[in-house]
C-alpha atoms as a PDB file:
ATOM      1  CA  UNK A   1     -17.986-157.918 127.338  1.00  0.00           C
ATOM      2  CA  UNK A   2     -20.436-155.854 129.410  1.00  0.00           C
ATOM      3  CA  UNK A   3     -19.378-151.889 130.041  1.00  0.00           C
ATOM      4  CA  UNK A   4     -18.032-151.217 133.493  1.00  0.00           C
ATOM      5  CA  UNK A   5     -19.143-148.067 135.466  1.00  0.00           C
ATOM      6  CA  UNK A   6     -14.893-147.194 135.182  1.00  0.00           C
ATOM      7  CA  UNK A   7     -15.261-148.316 131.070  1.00  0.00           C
ATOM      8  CA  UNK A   8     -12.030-147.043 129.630  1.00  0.00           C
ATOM      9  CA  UNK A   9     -11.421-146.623 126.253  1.00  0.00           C
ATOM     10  CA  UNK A  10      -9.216-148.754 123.690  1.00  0.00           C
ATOM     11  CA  UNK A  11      -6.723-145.550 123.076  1.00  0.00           C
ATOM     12  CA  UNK A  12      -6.015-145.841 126.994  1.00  0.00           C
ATOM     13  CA  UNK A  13      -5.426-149.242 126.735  1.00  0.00           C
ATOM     14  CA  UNK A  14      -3.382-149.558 123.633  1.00  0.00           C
ATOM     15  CA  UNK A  15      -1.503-146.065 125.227  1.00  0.00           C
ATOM     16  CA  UNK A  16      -0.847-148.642 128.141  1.00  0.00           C
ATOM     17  CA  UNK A  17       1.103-150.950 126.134  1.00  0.00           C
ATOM     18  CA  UNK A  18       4.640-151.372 126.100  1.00  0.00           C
ATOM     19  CA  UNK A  19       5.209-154.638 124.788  1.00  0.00           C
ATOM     20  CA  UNK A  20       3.412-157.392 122.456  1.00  0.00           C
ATOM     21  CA  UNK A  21       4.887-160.599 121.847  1.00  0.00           C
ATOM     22  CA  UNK A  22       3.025-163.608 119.951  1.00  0.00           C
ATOM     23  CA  UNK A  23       3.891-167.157 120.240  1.00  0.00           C
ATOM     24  CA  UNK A  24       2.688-170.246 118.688  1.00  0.00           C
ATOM     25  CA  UNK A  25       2.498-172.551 121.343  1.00  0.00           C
ATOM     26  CA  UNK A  26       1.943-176.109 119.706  1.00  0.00           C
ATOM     27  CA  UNK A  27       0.839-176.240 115.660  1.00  0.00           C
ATOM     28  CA  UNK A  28      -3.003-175.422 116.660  1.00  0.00           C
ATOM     29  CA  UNK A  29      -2.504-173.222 119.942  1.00  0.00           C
ATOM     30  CA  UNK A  30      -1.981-169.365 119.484  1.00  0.00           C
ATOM     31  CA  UNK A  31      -0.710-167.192 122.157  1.00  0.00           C
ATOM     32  CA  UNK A  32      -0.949-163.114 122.388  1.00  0.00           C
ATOM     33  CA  UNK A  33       0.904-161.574 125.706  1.00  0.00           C
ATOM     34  CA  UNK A  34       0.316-157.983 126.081  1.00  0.00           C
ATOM     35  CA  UNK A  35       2.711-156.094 128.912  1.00  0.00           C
ATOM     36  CA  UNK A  36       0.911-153.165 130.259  1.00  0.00           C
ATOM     37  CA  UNK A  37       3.268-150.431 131.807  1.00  0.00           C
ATOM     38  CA  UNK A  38       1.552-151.431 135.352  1.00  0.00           C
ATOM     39  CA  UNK A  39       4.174-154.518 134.713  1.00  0.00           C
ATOM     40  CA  UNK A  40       0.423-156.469 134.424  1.00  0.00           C
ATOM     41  CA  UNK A  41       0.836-159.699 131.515  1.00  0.00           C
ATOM     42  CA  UNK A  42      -2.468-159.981 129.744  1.00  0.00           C
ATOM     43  CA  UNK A  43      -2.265-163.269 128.222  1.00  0.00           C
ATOM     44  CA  UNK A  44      -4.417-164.701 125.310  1.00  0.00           C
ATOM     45  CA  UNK A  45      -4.415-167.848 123.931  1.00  0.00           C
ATOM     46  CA  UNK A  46      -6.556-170.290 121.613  1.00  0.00           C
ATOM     47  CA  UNK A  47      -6.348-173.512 119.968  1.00  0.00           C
ATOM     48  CA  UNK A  48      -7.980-173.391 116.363  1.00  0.00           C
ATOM     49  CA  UNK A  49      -9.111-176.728 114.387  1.00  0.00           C
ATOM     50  CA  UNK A  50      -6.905-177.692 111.478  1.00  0.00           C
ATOM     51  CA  UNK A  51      -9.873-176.853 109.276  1.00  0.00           C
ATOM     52  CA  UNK A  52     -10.286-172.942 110.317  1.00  0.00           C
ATOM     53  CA  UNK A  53     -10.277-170.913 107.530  1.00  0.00           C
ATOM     54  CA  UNK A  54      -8.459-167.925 109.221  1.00  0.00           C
ATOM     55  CA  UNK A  55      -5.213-167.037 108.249  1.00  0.00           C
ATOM     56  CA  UNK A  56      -2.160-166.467 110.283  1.00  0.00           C
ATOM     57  CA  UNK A  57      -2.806-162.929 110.544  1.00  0.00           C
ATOM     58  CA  UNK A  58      -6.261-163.041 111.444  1.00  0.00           C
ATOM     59  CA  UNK A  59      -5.424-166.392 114.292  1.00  0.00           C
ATOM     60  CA  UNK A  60      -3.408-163.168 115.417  1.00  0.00           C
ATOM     61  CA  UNK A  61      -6.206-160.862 115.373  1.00  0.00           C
ATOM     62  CA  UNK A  62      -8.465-163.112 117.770  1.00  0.00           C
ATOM     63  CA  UNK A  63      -5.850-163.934 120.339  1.00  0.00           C
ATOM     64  CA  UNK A  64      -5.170-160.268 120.625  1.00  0.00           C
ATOM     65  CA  UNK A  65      -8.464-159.508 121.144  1.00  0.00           C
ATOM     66  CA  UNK A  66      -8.624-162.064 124.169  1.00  0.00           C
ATOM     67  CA  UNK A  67      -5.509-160.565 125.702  1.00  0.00           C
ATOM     68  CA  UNK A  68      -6.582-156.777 125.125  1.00  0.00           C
ATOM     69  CA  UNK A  69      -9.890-157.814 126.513  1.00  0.00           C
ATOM     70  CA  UNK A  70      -8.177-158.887 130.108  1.00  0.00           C
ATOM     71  CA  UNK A  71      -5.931-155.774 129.546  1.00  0.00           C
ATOM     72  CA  UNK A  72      -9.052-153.765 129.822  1.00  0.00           C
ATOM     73  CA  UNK A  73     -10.266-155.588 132.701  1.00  0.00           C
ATOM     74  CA  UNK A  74      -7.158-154.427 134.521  1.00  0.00           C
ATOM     75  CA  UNK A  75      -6.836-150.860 133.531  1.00  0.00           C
ATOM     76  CA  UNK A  76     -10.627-150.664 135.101  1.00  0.00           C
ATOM     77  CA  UNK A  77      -9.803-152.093 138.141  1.00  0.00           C
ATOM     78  CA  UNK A  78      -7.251-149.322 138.369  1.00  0.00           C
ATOM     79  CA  UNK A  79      -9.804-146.975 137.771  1.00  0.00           C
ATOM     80  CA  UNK A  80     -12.001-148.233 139.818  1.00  0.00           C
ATOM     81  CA  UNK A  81      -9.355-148.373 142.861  1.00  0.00           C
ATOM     82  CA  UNK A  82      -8.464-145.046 142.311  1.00  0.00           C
ATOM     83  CA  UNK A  83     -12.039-144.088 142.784  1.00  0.00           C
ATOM     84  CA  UNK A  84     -11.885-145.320 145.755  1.00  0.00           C
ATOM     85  CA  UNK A  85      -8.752-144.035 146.957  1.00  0.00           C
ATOM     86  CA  UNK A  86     -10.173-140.612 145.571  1.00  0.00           C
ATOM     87  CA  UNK A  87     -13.257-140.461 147.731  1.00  0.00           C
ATOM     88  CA  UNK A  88     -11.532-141.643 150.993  1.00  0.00           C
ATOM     89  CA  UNK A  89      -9.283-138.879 150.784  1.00  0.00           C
ATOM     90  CA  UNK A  90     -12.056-136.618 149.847  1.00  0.00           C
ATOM     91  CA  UNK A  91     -13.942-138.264 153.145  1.00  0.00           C
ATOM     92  CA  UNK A  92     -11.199-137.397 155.511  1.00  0.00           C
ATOM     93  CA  UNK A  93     -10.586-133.749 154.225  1.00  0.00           C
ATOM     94  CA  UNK A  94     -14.324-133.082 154.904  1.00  0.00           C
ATOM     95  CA  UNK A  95     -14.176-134.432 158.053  1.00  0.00           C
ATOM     96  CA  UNK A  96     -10.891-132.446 158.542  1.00  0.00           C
ATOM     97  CA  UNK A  97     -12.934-129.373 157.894  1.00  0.00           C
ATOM     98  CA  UNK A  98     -16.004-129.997 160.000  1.00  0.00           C
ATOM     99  CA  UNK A  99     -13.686-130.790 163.144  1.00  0.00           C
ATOM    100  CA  UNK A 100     -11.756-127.719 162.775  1.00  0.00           C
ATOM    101  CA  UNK A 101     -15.482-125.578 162.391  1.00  0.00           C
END
């Protein structure tokens, strides 16, 4: 995954967490859902072969990863957002102050 201009780190993001739930969806298909405390549902999911030599744990690991991944992606674009938001308001206060010079 390529960093973002509004890269947050993976303390943010786990700090964001509220709730992690795993589910295995058929006998091959893993499934990670991540709740963020923005009410957001990161959801990762993969279907390993019946020959992968990963263990339950580490099927775990990986779908994680794919969730916390889109997790990230929406904690930037909160960022970002509020980076915009920032430098509007900044905008209109020094427009504020050059109409009342």
């Amino acid at each position: 995954m390529g960093k973002s201009k509004f890269a947050v780190d993976r303390a943010t993001v786990d700090g964001a967490i509220v709730q992690e739930m795993f589910i295995q969806g058929t006998t091959k298909t893993q499934i990670c859902i991540l709740i963020l405390n923005t009410g957001f549902e990161a959801v990762g999911s993969r279907s390993f072969q019946d020959d992968c030599e990963l263990d339950a744990s580490q099927r775990k690991n990986v779908v994680r990863e794919i969730a916390f991944d889109k997790a990230i992606e929406h904690i930037e674009s909160i960022a970002q957002w509020q980076k915009v938001v920032e430098d509007m308001l900044k905008k209109d206060s020094e427009e504020d102050i050059q109409k009342s010079v």
